[in-house]
C-alpha atoms as a PDB file:
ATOM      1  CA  UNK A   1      45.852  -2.453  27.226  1.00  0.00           C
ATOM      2  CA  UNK A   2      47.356  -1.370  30.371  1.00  0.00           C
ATOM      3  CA  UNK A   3      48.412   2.248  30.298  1.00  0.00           C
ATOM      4  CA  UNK A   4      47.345   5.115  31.947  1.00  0.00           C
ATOM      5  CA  UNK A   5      47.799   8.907  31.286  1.00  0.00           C
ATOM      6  CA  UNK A   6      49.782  10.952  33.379  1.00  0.00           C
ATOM      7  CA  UNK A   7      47.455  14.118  35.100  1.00  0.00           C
ATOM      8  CA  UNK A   8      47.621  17.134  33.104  1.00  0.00           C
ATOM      9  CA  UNK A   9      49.814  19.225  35.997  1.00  0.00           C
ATOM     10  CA  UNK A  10      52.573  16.000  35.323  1.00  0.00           C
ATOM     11  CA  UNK A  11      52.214  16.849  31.827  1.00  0.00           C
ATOM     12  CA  UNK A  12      52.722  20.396  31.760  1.00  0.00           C
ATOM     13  CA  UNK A  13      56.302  19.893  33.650  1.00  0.00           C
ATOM     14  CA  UNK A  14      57.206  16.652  31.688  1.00  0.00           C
ATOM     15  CA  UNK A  15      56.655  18.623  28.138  1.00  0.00           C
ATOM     16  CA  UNK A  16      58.930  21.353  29.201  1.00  0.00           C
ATOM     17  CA  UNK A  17      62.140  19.401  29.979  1.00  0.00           C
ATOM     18  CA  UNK A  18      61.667  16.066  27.762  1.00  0.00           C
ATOM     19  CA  UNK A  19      63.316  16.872  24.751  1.00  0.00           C
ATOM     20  CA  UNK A  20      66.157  18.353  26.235  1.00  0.00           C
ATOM     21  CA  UNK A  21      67.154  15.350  28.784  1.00  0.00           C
ATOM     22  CA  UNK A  22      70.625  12.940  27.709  1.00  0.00           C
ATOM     23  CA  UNK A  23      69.683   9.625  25.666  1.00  0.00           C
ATOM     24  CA  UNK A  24      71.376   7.805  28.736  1.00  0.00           C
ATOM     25  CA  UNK A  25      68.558   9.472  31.026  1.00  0.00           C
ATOM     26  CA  UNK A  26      65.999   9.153  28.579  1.00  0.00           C
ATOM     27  CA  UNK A  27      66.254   5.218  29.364  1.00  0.00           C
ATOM     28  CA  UNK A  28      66.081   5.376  32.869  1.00  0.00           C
ATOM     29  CA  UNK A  29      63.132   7.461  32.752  1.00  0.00           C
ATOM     30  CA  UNK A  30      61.161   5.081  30.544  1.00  0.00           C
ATOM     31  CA  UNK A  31      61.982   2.313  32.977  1.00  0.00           C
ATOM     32  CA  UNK A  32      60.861   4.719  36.035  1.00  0.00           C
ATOM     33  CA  UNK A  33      57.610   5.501  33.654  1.00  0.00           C
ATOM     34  CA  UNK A  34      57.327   1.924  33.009  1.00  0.00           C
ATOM     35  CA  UNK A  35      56.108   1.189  36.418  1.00  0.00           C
ATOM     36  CA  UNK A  36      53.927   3.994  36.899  1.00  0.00           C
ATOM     37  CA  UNK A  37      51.996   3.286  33.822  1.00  0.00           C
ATOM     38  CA  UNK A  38      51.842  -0.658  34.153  1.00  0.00           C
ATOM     39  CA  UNK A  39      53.727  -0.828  31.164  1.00  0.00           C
ATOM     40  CA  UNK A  40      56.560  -3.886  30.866  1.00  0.00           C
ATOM     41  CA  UNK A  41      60.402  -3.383  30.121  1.00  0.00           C
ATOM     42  CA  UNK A  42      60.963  -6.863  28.937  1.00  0.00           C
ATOM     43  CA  UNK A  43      62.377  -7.723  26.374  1.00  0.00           C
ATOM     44  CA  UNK A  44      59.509 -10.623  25.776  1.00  0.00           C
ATOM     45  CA  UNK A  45      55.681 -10.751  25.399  1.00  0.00           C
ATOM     46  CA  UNK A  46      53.681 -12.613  26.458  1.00  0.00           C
ATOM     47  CA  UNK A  47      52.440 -15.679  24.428  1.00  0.00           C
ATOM     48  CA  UNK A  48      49.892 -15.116  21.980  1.00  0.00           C
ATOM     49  CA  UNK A  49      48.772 -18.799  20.858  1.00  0.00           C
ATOM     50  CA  UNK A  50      48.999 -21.765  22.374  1.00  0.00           C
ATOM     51  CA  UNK A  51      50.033 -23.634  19.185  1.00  0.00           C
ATOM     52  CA  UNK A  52      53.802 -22.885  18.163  1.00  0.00           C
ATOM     53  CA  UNK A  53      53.568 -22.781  14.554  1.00  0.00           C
ATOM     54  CA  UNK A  54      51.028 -19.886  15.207  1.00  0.00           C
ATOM     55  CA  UNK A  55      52.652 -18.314  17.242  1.00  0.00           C
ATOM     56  CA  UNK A  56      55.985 -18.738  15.348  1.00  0.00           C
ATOM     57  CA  UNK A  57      54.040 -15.878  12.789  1.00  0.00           C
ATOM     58  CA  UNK A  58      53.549 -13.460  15.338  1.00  0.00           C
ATOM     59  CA  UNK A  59      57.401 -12.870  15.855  1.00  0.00           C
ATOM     60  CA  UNK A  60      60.078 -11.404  13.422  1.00  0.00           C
ATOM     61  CA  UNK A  61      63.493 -10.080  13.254  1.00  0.00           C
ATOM     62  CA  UNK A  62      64.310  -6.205  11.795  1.00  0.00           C
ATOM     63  CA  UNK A  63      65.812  -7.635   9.069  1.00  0.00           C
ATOM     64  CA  UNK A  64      63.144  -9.936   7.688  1.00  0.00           C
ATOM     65  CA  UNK A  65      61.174  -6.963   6.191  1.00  0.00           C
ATOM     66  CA  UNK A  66      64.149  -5.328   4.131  1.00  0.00           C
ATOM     67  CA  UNK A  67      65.502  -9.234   2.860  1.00  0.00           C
ATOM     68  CA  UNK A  68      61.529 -10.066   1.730  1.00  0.00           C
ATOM     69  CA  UNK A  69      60.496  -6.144   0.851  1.00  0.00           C
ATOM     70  CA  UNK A  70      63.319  -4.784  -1.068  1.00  0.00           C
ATOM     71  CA  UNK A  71      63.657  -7.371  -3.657  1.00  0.00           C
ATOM     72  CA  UNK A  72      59.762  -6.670  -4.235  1.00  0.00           C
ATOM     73  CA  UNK A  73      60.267  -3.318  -4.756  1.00  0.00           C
ATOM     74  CA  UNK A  74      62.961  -3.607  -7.441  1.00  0.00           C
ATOM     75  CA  UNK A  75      60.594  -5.516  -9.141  1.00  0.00           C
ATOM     76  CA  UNK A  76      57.774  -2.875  -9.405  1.00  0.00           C
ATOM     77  CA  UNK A  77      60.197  -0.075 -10.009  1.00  0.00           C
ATOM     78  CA  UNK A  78      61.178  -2.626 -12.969  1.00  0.00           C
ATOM     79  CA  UNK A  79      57.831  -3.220 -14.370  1.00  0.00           C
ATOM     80  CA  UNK A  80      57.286   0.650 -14.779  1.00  0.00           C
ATOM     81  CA  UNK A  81      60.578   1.265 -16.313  1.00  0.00           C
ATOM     82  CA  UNK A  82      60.894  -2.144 -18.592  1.00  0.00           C
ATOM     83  CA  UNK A  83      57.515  -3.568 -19.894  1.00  0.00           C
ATOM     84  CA  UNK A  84      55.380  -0.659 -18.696  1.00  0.00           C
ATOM     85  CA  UNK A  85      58.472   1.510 -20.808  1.00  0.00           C
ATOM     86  CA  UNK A  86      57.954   4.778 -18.669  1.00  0.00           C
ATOM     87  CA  UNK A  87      60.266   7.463 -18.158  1.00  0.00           C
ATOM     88  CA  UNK A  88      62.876   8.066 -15.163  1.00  0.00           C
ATOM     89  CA  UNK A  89      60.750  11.395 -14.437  1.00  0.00           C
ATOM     90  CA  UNK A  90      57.426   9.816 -14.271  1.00  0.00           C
ATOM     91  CA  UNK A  91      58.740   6.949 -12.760  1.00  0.00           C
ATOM     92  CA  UNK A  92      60.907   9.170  -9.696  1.00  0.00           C
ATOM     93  CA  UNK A  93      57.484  11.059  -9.898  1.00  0.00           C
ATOM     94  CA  UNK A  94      55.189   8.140  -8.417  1.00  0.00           C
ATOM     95  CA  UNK A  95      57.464   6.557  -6.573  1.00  0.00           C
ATOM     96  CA  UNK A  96      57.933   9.632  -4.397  1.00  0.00           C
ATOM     97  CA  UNK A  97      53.969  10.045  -4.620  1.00  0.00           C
ATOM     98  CA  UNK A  98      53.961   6.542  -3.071  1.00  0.00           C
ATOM     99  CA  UNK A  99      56.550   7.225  -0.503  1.00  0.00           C
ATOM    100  CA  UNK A 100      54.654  10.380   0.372  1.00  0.00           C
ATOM    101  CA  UNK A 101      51.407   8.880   0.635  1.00  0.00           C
ATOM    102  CA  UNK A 102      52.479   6.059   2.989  1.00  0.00           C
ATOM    103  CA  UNK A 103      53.630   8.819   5.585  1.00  0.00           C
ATOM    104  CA  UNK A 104      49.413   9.487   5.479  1.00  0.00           C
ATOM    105  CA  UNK A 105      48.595   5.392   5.093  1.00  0.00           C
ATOM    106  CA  UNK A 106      50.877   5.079   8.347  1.00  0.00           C
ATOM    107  CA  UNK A 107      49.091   7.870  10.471  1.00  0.00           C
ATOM    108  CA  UNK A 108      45.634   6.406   9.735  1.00  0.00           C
ATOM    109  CA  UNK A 109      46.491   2.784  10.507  1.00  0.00           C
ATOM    110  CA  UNK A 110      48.016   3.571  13.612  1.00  0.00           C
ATOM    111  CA  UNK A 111      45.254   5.989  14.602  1.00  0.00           C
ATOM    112  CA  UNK A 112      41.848   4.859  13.757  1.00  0.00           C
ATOM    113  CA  UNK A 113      43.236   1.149  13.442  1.00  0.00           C
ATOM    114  CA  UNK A 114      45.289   0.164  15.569  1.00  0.00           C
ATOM    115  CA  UNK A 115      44.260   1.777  17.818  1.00  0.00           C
ATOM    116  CA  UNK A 116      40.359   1.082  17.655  1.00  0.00           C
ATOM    117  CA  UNK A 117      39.035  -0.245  20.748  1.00  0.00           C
ATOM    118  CA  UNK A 118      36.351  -2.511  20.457  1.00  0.00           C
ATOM    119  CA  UNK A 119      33.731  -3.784  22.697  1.00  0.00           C
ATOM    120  CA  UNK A 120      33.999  -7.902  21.934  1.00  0.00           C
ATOM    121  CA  UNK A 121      36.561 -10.192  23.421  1.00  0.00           C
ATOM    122  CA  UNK A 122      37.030 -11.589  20.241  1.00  0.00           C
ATOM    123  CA  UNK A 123      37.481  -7.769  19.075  1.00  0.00           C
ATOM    124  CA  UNK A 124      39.456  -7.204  21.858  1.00  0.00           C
ATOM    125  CA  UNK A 125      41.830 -10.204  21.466  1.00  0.00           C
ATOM    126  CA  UNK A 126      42.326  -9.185  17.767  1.00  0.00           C
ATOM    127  CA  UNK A 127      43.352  -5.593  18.934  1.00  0.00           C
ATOM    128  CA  UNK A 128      45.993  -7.346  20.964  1.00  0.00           C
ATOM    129  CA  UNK A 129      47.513  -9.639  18.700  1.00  0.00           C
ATOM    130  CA  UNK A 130      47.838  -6.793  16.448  1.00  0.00           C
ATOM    131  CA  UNK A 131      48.832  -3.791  18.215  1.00  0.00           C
ATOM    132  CA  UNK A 132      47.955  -3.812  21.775  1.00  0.00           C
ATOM    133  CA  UNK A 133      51.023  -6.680  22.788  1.00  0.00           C
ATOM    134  CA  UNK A 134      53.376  -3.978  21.887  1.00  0.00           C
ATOM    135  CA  UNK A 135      52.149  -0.909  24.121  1.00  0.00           C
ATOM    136  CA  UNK A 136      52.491  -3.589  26.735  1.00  0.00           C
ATOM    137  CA  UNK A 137      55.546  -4.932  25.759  1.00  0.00           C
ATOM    138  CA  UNK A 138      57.165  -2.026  23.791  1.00  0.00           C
ATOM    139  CA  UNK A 139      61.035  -3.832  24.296  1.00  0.00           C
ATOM    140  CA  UNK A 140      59.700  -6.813  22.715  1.00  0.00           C
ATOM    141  CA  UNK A 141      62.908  -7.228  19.595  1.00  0.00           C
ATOM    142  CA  UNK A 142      61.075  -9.529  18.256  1.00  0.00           C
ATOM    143  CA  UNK A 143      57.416  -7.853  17.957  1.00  0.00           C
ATOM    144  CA  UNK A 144      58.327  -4.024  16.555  1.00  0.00           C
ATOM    145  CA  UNK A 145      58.601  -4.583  13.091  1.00  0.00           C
ATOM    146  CA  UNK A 146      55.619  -6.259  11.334  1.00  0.00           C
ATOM    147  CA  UNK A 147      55.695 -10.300  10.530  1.00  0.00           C
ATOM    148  CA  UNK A 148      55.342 -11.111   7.183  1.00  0.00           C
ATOM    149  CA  UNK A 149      52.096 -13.387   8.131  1.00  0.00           C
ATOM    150  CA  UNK A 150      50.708  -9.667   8.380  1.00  0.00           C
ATOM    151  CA  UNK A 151      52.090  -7.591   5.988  1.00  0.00           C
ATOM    152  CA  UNK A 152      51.995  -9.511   2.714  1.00  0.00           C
ATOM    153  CA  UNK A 153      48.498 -10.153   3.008  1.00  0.00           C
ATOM    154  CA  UNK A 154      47.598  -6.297   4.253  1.00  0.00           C
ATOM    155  CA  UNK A 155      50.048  -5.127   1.272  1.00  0.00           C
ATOM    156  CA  UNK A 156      48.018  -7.300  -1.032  1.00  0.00           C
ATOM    157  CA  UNK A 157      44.692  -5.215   0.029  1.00  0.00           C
ATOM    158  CA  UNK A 158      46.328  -2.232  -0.175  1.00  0.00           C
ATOM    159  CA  UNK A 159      47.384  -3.008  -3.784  1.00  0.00           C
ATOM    160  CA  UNK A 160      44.018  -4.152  -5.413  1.00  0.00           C
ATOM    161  CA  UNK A 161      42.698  -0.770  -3.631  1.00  0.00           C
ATOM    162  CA  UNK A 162      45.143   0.935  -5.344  1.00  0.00           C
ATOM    163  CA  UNK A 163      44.475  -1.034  -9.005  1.00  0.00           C
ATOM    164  CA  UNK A 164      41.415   0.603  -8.908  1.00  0.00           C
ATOM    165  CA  UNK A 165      43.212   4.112  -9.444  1.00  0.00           C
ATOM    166  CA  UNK A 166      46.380   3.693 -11.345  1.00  0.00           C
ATOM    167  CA  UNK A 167      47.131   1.539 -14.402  1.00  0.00           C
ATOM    168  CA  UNK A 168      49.354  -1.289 -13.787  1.00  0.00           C
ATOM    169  CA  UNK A 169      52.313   0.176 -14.595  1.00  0.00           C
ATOM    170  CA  UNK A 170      51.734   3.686 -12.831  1.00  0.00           C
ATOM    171  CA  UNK A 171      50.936   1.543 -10.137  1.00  0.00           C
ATOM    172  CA  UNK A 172      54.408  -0.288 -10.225  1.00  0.00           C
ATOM    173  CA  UNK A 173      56.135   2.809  -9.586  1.00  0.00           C
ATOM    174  CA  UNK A 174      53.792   4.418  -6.919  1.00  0.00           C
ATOM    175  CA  UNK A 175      53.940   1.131  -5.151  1.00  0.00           C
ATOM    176  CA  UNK A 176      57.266   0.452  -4.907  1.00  0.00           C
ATOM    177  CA  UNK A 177      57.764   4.023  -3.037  1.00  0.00           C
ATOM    178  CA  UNK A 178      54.779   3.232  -0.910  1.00  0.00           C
ATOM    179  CA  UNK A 179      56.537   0.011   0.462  1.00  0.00           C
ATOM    180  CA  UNK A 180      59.733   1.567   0.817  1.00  0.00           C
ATOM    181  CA  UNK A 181      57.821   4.087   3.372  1.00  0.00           C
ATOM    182  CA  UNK A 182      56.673   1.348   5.139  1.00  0.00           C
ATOM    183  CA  UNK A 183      60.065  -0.424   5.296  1.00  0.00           C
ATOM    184  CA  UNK A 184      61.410   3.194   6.208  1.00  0.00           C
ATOM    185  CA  UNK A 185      58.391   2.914   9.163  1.00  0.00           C
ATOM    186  CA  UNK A 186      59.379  -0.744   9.907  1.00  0.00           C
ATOM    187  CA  UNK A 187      63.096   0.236  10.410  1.00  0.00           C
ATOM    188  CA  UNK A 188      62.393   3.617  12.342  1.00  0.00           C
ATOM    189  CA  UNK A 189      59.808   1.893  14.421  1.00  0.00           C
ATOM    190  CA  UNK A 190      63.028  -0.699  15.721  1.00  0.00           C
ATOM    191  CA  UNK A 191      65.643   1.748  16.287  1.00  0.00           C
ATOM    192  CA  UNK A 192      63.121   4.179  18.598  1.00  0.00           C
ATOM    193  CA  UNK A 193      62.835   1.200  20.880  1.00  0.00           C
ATOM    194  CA  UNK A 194      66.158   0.247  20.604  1.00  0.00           C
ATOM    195  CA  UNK A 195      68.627   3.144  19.406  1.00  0.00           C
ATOM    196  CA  UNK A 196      70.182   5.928  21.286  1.00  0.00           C
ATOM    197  CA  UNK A 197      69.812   8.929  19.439  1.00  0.00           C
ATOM    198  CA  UNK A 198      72.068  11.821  20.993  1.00  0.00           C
ATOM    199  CA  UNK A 199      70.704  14.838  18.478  1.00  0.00           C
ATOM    200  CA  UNK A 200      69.132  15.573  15.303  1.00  0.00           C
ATOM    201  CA  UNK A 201      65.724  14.279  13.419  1.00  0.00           C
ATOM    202  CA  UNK A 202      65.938  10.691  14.661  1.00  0.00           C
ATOM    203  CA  UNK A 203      65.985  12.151  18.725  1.00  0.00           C
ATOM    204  CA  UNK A 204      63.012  14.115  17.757  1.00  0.00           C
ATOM    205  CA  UNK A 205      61.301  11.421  16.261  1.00  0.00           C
ATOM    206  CA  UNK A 206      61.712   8.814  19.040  1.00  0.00           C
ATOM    207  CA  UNK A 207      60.888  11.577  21.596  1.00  0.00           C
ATOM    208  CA  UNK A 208      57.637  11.690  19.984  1.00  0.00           C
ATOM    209  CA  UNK A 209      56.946   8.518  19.748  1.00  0.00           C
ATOM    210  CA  UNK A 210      58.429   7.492  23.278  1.00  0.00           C
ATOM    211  CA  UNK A 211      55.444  10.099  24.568  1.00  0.00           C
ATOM    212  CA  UNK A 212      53.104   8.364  22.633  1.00  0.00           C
ATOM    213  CA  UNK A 213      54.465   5.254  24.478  1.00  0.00           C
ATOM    214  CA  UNK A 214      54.841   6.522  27.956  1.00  0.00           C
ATOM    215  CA  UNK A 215      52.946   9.596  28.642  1.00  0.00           C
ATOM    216  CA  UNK A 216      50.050   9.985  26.063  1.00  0.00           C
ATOM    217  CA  UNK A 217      48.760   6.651  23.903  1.00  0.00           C
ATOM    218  CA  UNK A 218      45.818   8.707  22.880  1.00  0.00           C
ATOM    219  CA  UNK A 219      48.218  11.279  21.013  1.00  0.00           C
ATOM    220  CA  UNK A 220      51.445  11.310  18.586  1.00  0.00           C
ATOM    221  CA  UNK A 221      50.443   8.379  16.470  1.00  0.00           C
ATOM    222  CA  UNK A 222      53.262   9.577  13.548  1.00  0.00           C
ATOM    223  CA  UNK A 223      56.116   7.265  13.733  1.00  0.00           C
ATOM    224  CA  UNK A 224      58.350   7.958  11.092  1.00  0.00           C
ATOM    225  CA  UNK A 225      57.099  11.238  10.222  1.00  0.00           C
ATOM    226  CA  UNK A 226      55.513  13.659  12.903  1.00  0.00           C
ATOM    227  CA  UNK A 227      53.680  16.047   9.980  1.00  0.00           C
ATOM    228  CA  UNK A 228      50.250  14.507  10.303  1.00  0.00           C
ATOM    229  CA  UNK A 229      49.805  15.150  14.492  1.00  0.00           C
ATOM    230  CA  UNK A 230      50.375  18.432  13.313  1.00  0.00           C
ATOM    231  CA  UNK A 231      47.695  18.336  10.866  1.00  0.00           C
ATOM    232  CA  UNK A 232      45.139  16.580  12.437  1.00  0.00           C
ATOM    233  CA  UNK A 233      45.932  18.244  15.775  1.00  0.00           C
ATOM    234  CA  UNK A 234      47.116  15.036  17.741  1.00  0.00           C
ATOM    235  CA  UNK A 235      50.444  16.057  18.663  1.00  0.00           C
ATOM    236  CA  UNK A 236      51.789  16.897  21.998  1.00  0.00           C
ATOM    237  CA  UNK A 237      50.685  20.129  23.558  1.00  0.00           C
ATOM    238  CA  UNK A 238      53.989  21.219  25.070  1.00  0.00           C
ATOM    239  CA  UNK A 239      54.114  23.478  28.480  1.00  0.00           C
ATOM    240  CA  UNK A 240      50.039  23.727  28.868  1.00  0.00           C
ATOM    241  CA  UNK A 241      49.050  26.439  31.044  1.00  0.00           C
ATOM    242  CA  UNK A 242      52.181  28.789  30.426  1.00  0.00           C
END
């Protein structure tokens, strides 16, 4: 992956003044940062696969995941509340559980998955396809949410992991709010690359993940939630040396 970390002096001044520059500025910056970190502003990647069809699965649009996702999600929510005949409380109960949990699923995967570095070429061509194109090509429209040749199978996993804790029905309702936090992810993950947020949550929450971008890869791997850098310790450390 080509990027490189700014030296900790550049750092120091950069956290002081970042969150506090115009959207507009913000933009130019990243280009300017662009260059020094040998990251590309395209707004393409590179190919992945030589054959089409393959590499026809490696590209979606933003909406893709909310057309396929939320119609899957009414159906869970369904199950718990028709056949599995649970109540509105215990069913709101879960599915915020599950909502709340992917906030945790999503800082893990990004951390100690995605961004796992291994030694093989055929490890290291795997980390590309699946996370490495975009630090390179962070612009990329069409790479920034997740294809569904990816997600349905990981979601699948994830499920029968999750069979082995909950009952089916249970499981209907905390699984429906644990896909709508990743569609939440999937959404939030688009507009940071491609939004212009002037104030509130949403400029905070691009910040940080435009320094995990541009600055710092090895730090700030929340994306729609910054709670677990805090926990874990892998958020920015603003104005070191002060």
């Amino acid at each position: 992956m080509a990027i490189f970390v700014f030296n900790s002096k550049a750092n120091e001044f950069f956290f002081s003044w970042f969150k506090e520059i115009d959207p507009l500025f913000l933009d130019l910056f990243i280009v300017v940062m662009a260059k020094k970190l040998y990251v590309s502003n395209s707004t393409e990647s590179s190919r992945m696969f030589k054959n089409d069809f393959l590499e026809s699965l490696t590209k979606v649009h933003w909406s893709v995941p909310l057309i396929f996702w939320i119609p899957v999600i009414v159906f869970f929510v369904w199950r718990a509340l028709g056949p599995g005949d649970l109540s509105v409380g215990t069913v709101i109960g879960y599915y915020l559980f599950g909502l709340a949990f992917w906030t945790l699923a999503e800082y893990v995967l990004h951390r100690w998955v995605f961004h796992y570095e291994p030694s093989s070429k055929w490890g290291q061509r795997i980390h590309f396809i699946f996370h490495g194109v975009h630090h390179d090509f962070p612009k990329d429209r069409l790479r920034l949410v997740m294809p569904l040749s990816a997600s349905i199978p990981m979601a699948a996993i994830i499920y029968f992991l999750f069979s082995l804790f909950f009952g089916e029905y249970i499981l209907g309702a905390f699984f429906g709010g644990f896909l709508m936090g990743y569609l939440i992810y999937d959404e939030c993950h688009y507009a940071m690359h491609h939004a212009n947020f002037k104030s509130g949550l949403f400029k905070k929450i691009k910040d940080h993940h435009m320094l995990h971008h541009y600055a710092e890869p090895d730090r700030g791997f929340g994306v729609s939630s910054m709670i677990w850098d805090v926990i874990f310790g892998s958020g920015f450390k603003r104005g070191r040396g002060k």
